[in-house]
Protein backbone atom coordinates (compact mmCIF):
# COMPACT_ATOMS: atom_id res chain seq x y z
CA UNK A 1 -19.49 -2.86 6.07
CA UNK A 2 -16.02 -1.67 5.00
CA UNK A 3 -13.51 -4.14 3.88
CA UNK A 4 -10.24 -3.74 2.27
CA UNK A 5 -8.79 -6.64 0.08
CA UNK A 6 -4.67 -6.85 -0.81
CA UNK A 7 -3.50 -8.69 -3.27
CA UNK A 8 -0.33 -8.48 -5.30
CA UNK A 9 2.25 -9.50 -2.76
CA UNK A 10 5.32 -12.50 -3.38
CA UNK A 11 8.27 -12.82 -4.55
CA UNK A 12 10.89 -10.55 -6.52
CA UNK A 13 14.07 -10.44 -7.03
CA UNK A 14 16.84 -7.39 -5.90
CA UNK A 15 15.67 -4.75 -8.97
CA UNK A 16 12.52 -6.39 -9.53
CA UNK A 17 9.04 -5.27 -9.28
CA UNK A 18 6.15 -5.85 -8.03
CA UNK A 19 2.39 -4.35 -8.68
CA UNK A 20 0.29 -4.34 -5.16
CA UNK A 21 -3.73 -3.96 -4.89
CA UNK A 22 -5.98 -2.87 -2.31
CA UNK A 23 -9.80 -3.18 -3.47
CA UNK A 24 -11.85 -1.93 -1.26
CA UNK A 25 -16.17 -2.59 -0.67
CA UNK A 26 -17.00 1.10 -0.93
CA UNK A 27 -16.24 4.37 -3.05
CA UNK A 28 -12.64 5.02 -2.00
CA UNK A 29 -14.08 8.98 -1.79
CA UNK A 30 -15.58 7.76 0.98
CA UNK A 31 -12.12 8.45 2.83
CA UNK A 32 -9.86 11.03 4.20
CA UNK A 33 -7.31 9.50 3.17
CA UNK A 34 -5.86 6.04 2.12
CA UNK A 35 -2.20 4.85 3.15
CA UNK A 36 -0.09 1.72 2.53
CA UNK A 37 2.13 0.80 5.35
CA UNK A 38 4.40 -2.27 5.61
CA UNK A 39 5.88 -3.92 8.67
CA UNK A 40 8.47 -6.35 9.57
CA UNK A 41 8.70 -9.36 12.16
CA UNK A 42 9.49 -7.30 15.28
CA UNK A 43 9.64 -4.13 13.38
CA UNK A 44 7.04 -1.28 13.82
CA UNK A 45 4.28 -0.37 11.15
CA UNK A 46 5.87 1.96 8.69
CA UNK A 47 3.81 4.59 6.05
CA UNK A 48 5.16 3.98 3.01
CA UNK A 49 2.86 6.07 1.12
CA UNK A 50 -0.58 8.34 1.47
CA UNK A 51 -3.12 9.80 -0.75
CA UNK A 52 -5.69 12.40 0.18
CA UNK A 53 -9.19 12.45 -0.97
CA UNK A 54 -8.61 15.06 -3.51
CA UNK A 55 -5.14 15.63 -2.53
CA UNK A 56 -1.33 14.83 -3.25
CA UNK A 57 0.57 11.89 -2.30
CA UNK A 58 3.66 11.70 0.53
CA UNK A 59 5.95 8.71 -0.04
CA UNK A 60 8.59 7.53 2.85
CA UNK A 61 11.78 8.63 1.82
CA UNK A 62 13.08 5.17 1.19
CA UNK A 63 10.78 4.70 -1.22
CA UNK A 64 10.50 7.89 -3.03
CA UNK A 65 11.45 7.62 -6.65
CA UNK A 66 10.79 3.77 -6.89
CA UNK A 67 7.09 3.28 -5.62
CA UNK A 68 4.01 5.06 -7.01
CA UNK A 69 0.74 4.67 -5.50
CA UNK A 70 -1.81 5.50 -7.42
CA UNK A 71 -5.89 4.95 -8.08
CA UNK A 72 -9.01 3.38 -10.01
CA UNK A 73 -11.78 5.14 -9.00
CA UNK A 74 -14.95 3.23 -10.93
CA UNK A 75 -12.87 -0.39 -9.78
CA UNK A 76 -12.99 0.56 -6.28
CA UNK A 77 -9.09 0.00 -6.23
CA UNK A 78 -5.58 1.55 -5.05
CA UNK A 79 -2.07 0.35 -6.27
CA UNK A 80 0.81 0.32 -5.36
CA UNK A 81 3.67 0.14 -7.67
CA UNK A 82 6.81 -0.77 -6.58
CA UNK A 83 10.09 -0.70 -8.66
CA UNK A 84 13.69 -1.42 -8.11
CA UNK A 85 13.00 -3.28 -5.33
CA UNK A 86 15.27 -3.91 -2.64
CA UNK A 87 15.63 -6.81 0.32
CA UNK A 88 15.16 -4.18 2.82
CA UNK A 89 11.77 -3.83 1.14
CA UNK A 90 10.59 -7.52 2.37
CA UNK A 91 7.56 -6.91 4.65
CA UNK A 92 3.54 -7.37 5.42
CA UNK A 93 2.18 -4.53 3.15
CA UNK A 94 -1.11 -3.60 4.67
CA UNK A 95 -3.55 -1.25 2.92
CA UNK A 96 -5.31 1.67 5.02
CA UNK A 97 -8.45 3.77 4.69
CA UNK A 98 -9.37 6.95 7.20
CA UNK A 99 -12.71 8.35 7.57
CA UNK A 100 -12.70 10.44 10.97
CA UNK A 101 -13.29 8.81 13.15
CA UNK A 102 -12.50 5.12 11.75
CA UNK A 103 -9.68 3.50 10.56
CA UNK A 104 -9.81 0.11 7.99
CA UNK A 105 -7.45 -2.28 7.52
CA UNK A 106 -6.68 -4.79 4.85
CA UNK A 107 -5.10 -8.27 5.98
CA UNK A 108 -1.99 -7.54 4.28
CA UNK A 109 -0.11 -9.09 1.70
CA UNK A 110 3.83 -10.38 2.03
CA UNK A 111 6.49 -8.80 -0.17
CA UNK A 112 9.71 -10.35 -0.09
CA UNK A 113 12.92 -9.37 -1.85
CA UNK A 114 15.62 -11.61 -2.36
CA UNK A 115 17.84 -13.49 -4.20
């Protein structure tokens, strides 16, 4: 069975950062791809970044230049770095894995920015 663990998420202040994790129970090569989104209370789910199997990475352009995603192949795990954080950046980060035809999701973990 698939499962896909966050961890990471709290607290930072405006400029801060913040180092998110999303371990999953299977080779992450088993997917298409794997995406971490982030939503707000009554907002819609938003990509924030995506990784291909073998492939680049797209970032949202509000986050471009301040979050990196990134990999650990023999731990199973993705990151998510996330710099220069911003208030506007306070949301349920939720990691994603594709392998046509199923999707996985993580539980999420809560970011919040603020002073």
């Amino acid at each position: 069975q698939v499962r896909l663990v966050e961890s990471g998420g709290g607290w930072a202040q405006p400029g801060g950062s913040l180092r998110l994790s999303c371990t999953t129970s299977v080779s992450m090569f088993t997917f298409e791809t794997m995406a971490w989104y982030r939503q707000t209370p009554g907002g819609q789910r938003e990509l924030v970044a995506q990784a291909a199997r073998y492939g680049s990475r797209v970032y949202a352009d509000s986050v471009k230049g301040r979050f990196t995603m990134f990999r650990d192949n023999p731990k199973n795990t993705m990151y998510l770095e996330m710099n220069s954080l911003q208030p506007e950046d306070t949301a349920v980060y939720s990691c994603n894995a594709h392998s046509p035809p199923d999707n996985y999701w993580g539980r999420g973990t809560q970011v919040t920015v603020s002073s």
